[in-house]
Protein backbone atom coordinates (compact mmCIF):
# COMPACT_ATOMS: atom_id res chain seq x y z
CA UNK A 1 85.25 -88.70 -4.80
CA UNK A 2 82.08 -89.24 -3.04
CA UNK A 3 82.13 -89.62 0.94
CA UNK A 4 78.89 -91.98 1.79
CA UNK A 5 76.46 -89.00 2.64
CA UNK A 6 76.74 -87.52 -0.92
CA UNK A 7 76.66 -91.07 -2.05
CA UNK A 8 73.19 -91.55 -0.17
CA UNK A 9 71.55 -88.32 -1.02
CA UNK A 10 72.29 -89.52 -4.59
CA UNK A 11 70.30 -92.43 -4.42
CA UNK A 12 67.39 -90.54 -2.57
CA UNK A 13 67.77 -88.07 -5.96
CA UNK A 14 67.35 -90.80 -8.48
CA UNK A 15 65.71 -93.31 -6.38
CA UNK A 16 62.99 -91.11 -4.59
CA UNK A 17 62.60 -93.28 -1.56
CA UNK A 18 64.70 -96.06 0.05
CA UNK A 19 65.60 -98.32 3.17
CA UNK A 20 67.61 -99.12 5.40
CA UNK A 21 68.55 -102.25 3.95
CA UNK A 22 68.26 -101.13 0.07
CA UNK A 23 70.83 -98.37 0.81
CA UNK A 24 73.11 -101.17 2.26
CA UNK A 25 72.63 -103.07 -0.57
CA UNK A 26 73.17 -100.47 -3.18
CA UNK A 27 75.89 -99.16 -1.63
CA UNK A 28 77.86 -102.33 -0.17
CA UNK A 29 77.71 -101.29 3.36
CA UNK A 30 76.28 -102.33 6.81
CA UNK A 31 72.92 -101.46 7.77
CA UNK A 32 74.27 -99.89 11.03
CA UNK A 33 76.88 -97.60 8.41
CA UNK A 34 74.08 -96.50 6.86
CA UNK A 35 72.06 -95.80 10.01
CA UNK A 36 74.52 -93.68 10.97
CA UNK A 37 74.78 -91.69 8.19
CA UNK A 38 70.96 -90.92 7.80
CA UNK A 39 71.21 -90.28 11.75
CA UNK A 40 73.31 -87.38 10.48
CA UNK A 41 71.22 -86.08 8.05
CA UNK A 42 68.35 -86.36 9.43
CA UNK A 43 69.79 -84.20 12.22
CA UNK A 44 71.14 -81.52 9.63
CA UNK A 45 67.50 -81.30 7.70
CA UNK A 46 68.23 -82.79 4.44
CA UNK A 47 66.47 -86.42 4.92
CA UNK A 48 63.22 -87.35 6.52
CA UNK A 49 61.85 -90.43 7.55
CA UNK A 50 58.23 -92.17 7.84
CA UNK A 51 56.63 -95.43 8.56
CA UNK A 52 55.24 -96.77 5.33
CA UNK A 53 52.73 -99.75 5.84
CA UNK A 54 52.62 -103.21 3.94
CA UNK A 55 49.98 -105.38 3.23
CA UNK A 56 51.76 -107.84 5.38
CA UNK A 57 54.31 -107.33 7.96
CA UNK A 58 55.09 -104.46 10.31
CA UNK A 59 55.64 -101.13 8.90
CA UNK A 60 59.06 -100.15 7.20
CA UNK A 61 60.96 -97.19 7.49
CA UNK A 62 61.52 -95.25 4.56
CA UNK A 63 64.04 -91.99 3.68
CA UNK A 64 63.21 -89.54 1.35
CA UNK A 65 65.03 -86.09 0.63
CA UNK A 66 63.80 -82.76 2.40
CA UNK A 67 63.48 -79.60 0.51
CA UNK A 68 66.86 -78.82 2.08
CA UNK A 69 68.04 -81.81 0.85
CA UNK A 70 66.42 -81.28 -2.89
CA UNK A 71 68.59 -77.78 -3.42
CA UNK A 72 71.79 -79.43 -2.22
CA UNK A 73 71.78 -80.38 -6.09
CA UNK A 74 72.92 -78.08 -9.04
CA UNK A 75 70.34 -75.32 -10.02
CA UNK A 76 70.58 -73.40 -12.90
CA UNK A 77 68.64 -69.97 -11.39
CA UNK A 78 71.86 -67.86 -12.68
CA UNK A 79 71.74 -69.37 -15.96
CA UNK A 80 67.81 -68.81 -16.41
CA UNK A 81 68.49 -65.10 -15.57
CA UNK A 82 71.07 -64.35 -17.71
CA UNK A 83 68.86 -65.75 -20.38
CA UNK A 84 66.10 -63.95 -19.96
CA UNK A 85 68.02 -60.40 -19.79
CA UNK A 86 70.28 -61.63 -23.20
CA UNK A 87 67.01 -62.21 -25.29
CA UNK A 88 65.05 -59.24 -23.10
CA UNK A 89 68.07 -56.85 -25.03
CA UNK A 90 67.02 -58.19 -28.63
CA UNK A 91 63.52 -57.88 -28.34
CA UNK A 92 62.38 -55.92 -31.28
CA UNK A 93 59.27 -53.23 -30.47
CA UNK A 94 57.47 -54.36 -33.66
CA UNK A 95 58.05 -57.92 -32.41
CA UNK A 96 55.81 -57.00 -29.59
CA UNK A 97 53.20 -55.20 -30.95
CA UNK A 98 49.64 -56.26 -30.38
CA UNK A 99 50.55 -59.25 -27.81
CA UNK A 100 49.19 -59.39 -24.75
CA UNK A 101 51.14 -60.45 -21.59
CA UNK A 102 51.20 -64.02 -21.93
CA UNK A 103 51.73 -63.55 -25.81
CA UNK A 104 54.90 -61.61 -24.89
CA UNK A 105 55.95 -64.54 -22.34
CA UNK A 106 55.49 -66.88 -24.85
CA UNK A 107 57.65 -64.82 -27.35
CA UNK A 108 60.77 -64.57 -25.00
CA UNK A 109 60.73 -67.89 -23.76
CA UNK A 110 60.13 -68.96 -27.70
CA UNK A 111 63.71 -66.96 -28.61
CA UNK A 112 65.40 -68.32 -25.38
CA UNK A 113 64.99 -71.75 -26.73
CA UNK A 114 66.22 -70.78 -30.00
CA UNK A 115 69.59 -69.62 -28.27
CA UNK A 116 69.86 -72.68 -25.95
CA UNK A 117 69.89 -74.47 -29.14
CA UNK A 118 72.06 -72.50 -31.31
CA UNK A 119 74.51 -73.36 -28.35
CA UNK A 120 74.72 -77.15 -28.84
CA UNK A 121 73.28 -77.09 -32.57
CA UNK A 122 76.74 -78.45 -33.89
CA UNK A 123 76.71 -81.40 -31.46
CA UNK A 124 72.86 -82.66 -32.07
CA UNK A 125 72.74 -81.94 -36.28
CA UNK A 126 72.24 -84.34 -39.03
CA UNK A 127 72.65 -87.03 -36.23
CA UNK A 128 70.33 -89.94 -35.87
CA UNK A 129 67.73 -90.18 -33.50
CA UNK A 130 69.09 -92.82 -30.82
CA UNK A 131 72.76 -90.35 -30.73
CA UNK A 132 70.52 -87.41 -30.26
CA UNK A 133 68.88 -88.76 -27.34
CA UNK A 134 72.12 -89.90 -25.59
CA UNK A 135 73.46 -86.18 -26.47
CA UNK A 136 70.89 -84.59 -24.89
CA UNK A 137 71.09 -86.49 -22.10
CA UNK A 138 74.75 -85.84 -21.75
CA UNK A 139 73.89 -81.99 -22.01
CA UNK A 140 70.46 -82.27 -19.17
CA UNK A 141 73.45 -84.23 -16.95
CA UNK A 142 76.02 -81.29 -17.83
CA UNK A 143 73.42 -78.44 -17.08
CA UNK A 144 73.35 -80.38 -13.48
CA UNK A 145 70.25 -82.65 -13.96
CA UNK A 146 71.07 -86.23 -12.96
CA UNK A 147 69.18 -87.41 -16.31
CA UNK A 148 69.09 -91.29 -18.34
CA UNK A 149 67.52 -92.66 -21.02
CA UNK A 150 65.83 -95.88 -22.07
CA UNK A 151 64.57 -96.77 -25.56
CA UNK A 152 61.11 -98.44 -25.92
CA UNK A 153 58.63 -100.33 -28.65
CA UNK A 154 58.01 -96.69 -29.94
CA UNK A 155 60.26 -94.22 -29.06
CA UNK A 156 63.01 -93.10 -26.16
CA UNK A 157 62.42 -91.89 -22.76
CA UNK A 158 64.64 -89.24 -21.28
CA UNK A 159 64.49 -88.78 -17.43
CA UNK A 160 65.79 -85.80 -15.79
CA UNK A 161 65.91 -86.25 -11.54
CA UNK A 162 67.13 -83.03 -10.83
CA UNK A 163 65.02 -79.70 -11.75
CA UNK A 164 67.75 -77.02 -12.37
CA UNK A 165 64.95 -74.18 -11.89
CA UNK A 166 62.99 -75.95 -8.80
CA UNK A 167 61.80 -72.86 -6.96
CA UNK A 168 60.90 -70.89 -10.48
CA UNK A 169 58.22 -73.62 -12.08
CA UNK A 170 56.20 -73.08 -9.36
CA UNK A 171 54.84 -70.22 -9.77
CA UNK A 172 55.82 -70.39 -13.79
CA UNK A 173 55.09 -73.30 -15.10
CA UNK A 174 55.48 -72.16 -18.49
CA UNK A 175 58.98 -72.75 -17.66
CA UNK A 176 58.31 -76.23 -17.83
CA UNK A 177 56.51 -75.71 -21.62
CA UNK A 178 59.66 -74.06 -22.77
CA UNK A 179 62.22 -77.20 -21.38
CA UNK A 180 60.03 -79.29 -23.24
CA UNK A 181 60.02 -77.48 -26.48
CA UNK A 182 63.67 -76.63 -26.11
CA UNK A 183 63.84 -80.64 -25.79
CA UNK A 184 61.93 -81.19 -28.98
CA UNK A 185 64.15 -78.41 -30.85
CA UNK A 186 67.23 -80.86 -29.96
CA UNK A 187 65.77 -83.60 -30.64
CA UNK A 188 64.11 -82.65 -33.87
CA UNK A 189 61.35 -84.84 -33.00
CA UNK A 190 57.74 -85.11 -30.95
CA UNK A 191 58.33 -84.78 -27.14
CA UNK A 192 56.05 -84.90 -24.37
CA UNK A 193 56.60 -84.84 -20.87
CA UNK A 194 54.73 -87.85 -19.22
CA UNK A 195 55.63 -86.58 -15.77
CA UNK A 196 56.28 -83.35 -14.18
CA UNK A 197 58.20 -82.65 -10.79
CA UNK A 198 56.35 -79.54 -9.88
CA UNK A 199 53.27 -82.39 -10.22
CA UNK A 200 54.77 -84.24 -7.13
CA UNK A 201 56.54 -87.18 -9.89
CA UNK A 202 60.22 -88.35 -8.67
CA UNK A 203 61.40 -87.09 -11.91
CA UNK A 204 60.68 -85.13 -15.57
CA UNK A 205 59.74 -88.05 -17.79
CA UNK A 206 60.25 -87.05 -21.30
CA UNK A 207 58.87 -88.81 -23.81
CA UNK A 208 60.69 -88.82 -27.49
CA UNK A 209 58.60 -90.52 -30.55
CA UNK A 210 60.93 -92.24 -33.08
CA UNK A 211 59.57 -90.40 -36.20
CA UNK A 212 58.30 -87.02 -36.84
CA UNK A 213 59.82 -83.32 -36.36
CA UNK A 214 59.68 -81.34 -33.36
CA UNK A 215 55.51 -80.36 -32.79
CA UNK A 216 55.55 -80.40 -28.87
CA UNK A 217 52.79 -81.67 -26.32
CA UNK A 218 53.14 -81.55 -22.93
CA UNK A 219 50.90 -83.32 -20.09
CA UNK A 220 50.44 -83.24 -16.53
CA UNK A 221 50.31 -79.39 -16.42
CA UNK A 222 47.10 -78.90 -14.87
């Protein structure tokens, strides 16, 4: 079970921002309660606070999530490792010949995918678009993303709160290319990302089209 701290950071996950008062509401308790509590972590570095101004009426105080606060969530660092140096033992010499650095990248990260999906290829296959998406959102939420969907007028819309490998896309954002195509492997349909969290967005906002088979575009990279 939850004690009220975890159940606050959670909020600030999904939620990105809150109050005072929309904490207390979401969670059923008093405002002081809840004061308390972000007293707390505030004081142990894993929630900040600023004065956000309205167009009318004094300024509000709003709570968001430090970076201390951001890798209290699952990552996945271990896992991204261990993939790399599986598919980095297969790599076939001829496989390699003639590609350039990124070209090699690109060919490692391409075969990573390929395994990631061989590993939950029974659970996604010959199923019909709308179970797909609600399977790979069940698998984003087991990897330790905090992930939901919505459907739209033209599609689905998978978003992930939690980035597993946070202090990797950084500095390789083709990280972020290979999620996405992993994504559209799964899905076995187009997938773009509409919003990146290495672009500052509150979450990865991946977008699924309703017909076609997995040709990837991404956004938002730049």
């Amino acid at each position: 079970m939850q004690t009220t701290k975890e159940h606050i950071l959670a909020y600030l996950k999904q939620a990105g921002v809150a109050t005072v008062d929309g904490l207390a509401t979401e969670l059923g308790l008093a405002r002081m309660t809840i004061r308390q509590h972000l007293t707390v972590l505030e004081r142990d570095a894993l929630v900040q606070s600023r004065e956000e101004r309205r167009s009318k009426g004094r300024p509000r105080l709003v709570f968001t999530l430090t970076e201390g606060g951001q890798e209290r969530f699952p990552k996945q660092y271990e896992r991204l490792a261990d993939l790399v140096l599986q598919e980095v033992a297969f790599l076939d010499p001829e496989d390699l010949a003639g590609l350039d650095g990124d070209g090699k990248k690109r060919l490692l990260l391409q075969k990573m995918a390929e395994r990631v999906y061989r590993e939950h290829e029974s659970k996604v296959k010959d199923r019909p678009l709308p179970e797909r998406v609600a399977i790979v959102t069940d698998i984003l939420k087991d990897e330790g993303g905090f992930a939901d969907w919505s459907a739209g007028p033209d599609g689905y819309e998978i978003a992930d709160h939690n980035c597993v490998y946070r202090r990797v896309v950084d500095a390789h954002p083709d990280i972020c290319t290979w999620h996405v195509s992993l994504l559209a492997r799964l899905l076995d349909s187009d997938v773009e990302c509409s919003e990146f969290m290495r672009n500052g967005a509150d979450a990865c906002r991946f977008v699924v089209r309703r017909e076609g088979t997995a040709q990837v575009e991404t956004k938002g990279q730049k």
